[in-house]
N, C-alpha and C. Protein backbone atom coordinates (compact mmCIF):
# COMPACT_ATOMS: atom_id res chain seq x y z
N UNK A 1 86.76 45.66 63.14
CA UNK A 1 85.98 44.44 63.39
C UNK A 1 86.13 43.50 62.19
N UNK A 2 86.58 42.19 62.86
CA UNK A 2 86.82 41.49 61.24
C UNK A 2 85.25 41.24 60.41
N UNK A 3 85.43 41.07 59.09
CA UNK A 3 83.94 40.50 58.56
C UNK A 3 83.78 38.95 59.17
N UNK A 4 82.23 39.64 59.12
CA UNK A 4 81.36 37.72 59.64
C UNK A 4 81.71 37.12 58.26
N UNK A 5 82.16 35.72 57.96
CA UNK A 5 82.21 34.59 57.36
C UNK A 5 80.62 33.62 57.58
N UNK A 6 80.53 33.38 56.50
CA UNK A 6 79.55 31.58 56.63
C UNK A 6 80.41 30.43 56.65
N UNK A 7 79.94 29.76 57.55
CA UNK A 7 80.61 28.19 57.99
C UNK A 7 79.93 26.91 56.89
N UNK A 8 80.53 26.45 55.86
CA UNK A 8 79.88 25.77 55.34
C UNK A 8 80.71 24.40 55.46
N UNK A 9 79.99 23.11 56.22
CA UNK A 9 80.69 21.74 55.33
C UNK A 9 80.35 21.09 54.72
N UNK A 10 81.40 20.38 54.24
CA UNK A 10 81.42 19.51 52.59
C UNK A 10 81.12 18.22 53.51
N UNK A 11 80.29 17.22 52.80
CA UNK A 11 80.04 16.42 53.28
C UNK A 11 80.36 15.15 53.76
N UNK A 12 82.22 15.05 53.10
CA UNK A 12 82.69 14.54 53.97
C UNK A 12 83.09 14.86 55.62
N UNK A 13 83.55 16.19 55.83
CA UNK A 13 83.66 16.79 57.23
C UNK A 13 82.62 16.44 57.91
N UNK A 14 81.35 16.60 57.34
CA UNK A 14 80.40 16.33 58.17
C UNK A 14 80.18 14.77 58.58
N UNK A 15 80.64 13.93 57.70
CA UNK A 15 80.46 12.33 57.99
C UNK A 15 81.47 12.20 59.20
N UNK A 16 82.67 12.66 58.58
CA UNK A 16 83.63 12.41 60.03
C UNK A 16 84.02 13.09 61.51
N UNK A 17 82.88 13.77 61.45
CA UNK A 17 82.59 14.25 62.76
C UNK A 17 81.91 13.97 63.08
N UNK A 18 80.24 13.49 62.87
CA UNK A 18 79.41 12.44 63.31
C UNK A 18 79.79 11.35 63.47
N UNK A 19 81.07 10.22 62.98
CA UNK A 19 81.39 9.38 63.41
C UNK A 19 82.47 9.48 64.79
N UNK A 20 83.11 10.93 64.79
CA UNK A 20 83.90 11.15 65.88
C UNK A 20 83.04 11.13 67.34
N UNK A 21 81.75 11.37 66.60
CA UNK A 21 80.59 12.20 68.08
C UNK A 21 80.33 10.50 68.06
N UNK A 22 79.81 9.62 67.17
CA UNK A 22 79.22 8.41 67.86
C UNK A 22 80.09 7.67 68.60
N UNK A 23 81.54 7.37 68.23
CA UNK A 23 83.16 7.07 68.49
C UNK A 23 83.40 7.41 70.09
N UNK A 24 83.34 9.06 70.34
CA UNK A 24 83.17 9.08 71.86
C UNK A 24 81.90 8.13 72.60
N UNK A 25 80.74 9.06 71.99
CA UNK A 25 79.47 8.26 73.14
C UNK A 25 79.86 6.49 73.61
N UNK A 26 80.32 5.63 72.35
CA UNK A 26 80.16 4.49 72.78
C UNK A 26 80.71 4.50 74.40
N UNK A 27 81.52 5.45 74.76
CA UNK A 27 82.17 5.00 76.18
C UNK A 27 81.43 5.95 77.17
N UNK A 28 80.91 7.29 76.55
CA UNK A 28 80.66 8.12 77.39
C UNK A 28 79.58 9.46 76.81
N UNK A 29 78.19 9.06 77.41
CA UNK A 29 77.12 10.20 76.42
C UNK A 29 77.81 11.25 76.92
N UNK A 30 78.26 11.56 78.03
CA UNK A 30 78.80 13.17 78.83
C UNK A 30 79.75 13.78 77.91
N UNK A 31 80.74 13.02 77.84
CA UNK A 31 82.47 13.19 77.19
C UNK A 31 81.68 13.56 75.84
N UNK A 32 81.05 12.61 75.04
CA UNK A 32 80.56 13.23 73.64
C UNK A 32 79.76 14.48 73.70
N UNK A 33 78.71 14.77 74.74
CA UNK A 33 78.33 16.19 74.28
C UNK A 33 79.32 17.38 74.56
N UNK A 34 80.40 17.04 75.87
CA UNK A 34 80.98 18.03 75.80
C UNK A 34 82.37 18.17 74.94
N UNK A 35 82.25 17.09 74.16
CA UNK A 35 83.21 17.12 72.75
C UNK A 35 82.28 18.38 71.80
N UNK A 36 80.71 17.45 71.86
CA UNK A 36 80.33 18.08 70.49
C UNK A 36 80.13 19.57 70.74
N UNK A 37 79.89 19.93 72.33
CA UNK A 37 80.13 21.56 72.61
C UNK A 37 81.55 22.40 72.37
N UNK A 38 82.22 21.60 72.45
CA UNK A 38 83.65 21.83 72.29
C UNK A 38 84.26 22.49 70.68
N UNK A 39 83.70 21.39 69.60
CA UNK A 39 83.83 21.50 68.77
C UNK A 39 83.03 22.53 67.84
N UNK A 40 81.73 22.30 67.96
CA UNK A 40 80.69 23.20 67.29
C UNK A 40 81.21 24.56 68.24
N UNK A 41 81.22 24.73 69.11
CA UNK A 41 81.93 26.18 69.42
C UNK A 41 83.22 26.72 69.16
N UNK A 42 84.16 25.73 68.39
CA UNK A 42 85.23 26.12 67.56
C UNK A 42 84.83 26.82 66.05
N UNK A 43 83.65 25.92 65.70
CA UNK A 43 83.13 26.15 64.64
C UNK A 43 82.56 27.50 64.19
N UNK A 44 81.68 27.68 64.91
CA UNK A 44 81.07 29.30 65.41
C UNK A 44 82.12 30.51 65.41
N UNK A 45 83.24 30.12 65.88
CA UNK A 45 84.23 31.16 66.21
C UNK A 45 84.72 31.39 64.45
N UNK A 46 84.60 30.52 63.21
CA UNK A 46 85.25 30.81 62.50
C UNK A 46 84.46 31.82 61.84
N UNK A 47 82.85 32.29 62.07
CA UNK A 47 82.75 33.42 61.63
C UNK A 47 82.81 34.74 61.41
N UNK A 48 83.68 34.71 63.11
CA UNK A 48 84.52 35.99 62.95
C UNK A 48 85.85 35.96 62.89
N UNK A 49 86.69 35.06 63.37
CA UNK A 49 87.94 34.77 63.66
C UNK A 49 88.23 33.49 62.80
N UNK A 50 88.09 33.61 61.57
CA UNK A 50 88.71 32.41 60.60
C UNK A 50 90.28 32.72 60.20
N UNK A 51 91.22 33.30 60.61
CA UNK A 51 92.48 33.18 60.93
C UNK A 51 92.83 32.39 61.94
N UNK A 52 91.76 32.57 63.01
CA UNK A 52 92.19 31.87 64.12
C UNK A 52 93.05 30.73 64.52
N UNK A 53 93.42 29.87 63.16
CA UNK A 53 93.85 28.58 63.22
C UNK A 53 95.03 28.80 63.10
N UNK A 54 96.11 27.79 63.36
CA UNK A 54 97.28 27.55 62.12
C UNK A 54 97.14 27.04 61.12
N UNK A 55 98.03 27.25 60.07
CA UNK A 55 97.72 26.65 58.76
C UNK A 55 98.48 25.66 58.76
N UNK A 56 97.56 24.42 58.33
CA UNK A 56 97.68 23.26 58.46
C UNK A 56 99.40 23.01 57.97
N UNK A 57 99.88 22.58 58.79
CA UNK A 57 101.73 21.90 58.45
C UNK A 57 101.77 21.30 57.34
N UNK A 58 101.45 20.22 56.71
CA UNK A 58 101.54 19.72 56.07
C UNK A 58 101.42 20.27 54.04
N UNK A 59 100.76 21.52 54.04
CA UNK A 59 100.26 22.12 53.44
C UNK A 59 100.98 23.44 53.36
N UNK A 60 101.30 23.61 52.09
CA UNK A 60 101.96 25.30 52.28
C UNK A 60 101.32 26.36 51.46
N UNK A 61 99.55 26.35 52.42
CA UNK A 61 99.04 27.30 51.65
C UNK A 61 97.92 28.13 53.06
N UNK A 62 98.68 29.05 53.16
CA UNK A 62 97.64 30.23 54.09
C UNK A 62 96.31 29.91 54.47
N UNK A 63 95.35 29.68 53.43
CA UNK A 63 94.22 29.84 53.30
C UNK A 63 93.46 28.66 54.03
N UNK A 64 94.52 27.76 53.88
CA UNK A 64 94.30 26.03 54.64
C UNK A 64 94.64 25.89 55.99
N UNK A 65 93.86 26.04 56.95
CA UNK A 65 93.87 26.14 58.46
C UNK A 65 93.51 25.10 59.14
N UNK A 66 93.79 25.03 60.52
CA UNK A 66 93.12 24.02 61.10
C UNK A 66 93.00 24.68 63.13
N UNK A 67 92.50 23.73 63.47
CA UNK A 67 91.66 24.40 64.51
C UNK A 67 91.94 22.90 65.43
N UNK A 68 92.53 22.24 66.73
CA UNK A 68 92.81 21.20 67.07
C UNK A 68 91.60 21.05 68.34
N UNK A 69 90.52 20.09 67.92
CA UNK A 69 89.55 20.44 69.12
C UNK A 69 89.84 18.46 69.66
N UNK A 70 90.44 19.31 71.19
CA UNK A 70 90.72 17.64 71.36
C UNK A 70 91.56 16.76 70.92
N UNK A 71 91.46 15.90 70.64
CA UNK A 71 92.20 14.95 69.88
C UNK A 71 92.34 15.03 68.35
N UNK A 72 91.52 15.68 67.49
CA UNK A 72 91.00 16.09 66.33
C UNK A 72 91.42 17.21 65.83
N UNK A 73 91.55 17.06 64.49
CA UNK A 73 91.99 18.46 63.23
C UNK A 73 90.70 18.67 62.60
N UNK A 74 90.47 20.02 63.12
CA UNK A 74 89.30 20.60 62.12
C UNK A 74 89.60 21.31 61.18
N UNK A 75 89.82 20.50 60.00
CA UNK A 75 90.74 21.68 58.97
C UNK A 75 89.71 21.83 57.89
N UNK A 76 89.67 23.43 57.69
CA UNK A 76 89.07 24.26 56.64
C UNK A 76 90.08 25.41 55.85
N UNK A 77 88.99 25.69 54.93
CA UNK A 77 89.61 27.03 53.60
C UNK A 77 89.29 28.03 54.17
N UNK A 78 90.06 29.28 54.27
CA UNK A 78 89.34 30.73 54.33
C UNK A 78 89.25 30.75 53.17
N UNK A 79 87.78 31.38 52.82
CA UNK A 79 87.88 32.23 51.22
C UNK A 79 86.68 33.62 51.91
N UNK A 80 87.28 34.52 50.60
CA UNK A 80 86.58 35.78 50.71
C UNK A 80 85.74 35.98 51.88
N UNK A 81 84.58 34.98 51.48
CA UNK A 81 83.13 35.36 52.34
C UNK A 81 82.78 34.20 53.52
N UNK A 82 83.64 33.18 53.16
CA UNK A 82 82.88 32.12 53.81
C UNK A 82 83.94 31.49 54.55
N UNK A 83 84.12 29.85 55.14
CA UNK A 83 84.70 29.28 55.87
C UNK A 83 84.64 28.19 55.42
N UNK A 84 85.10 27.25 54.51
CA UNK A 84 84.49 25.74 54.05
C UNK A 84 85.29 25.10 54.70
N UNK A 85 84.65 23.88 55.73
CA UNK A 85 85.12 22.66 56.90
C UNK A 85 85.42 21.61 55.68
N UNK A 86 86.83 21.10 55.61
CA UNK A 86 86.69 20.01 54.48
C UNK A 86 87.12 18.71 55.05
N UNK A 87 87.55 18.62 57.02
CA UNK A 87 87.81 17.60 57.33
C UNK A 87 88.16 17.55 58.56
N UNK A 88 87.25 16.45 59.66
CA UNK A 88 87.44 16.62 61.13
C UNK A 88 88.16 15.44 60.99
N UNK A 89 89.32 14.58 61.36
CA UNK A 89 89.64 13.54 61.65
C UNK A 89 90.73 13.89 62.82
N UNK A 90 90.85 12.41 63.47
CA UNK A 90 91.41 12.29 64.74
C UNK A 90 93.18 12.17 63.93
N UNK A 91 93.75 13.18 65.26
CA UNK A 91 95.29 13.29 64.85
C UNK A 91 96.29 12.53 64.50
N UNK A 92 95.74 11.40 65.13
CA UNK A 92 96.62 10.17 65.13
C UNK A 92 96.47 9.30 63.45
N UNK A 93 95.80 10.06 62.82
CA UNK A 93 95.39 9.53 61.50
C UNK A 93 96.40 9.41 60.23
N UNK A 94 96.64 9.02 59.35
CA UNK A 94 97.77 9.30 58.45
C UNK A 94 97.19 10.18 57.42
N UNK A 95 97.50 11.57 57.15
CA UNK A 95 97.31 12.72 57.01
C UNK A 95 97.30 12.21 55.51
N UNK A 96 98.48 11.93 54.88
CA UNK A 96 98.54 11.79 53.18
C UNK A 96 97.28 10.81 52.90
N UNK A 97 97.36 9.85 54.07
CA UNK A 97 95.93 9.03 53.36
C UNK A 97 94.77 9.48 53.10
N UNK A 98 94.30 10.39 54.52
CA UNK A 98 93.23 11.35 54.47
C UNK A 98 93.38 11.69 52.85
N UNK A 99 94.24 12.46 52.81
CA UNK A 99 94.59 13.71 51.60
C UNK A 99 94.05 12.77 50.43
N UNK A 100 94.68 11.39 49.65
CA UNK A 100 94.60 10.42 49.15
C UNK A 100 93.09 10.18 48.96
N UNK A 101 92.42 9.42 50.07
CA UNK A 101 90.91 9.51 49.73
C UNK A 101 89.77 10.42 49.65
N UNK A 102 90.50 11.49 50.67
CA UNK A 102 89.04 12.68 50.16
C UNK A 102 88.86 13.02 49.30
């Protein structure tokens, strides 16, 4: 049985997934909750299954994963005990820029 992990995010991840959740609603309250079910139940899964992802392409380091919910990269760290979310943004985004300002 793998070990349970804690899901922790940094508070940018968390800004840009609340703007992803307000981003849907403007067109559709339905489509956004069943984004935000979508996603927060990706999330959940990383406390047992934090391999679960691929590791992010761009990046040539194991530990750096990502999880594609939708249109969106949910990319986090495995470490030891925990799961740290360091960034939900939509795919279509320019990745080095991300990288650049976070």
């Amino acid at each position: 049985m793998a070990a349970r992990r804690q899901v922790v995010w940094t508070r940018g991840a968390q800004r840009e997934f609340g703007e992803a959740v307000e981003y849907i609603a403007q067109d559709s309250t339905g489509a956004a909750l069943h984004f935000l079910d979508d996603a927060l139940s990706a999330v959940r899964s990383l406390e047992s299954l934090a391999l679960r992802g691929r590791p992010v392409p761009e990046i040539n380091d194991p530990a750096l994963r990502e999880i594609l919910v939708h249109r969106y990269r949910l990319m986090y760290l495995v470490l030891p005990d925990s799961v740290e979310i360091l960034a939900f943004i939509h795919s279509a985004r320019d990745f080095e820029r991300w990288r650049r300002e976070g």
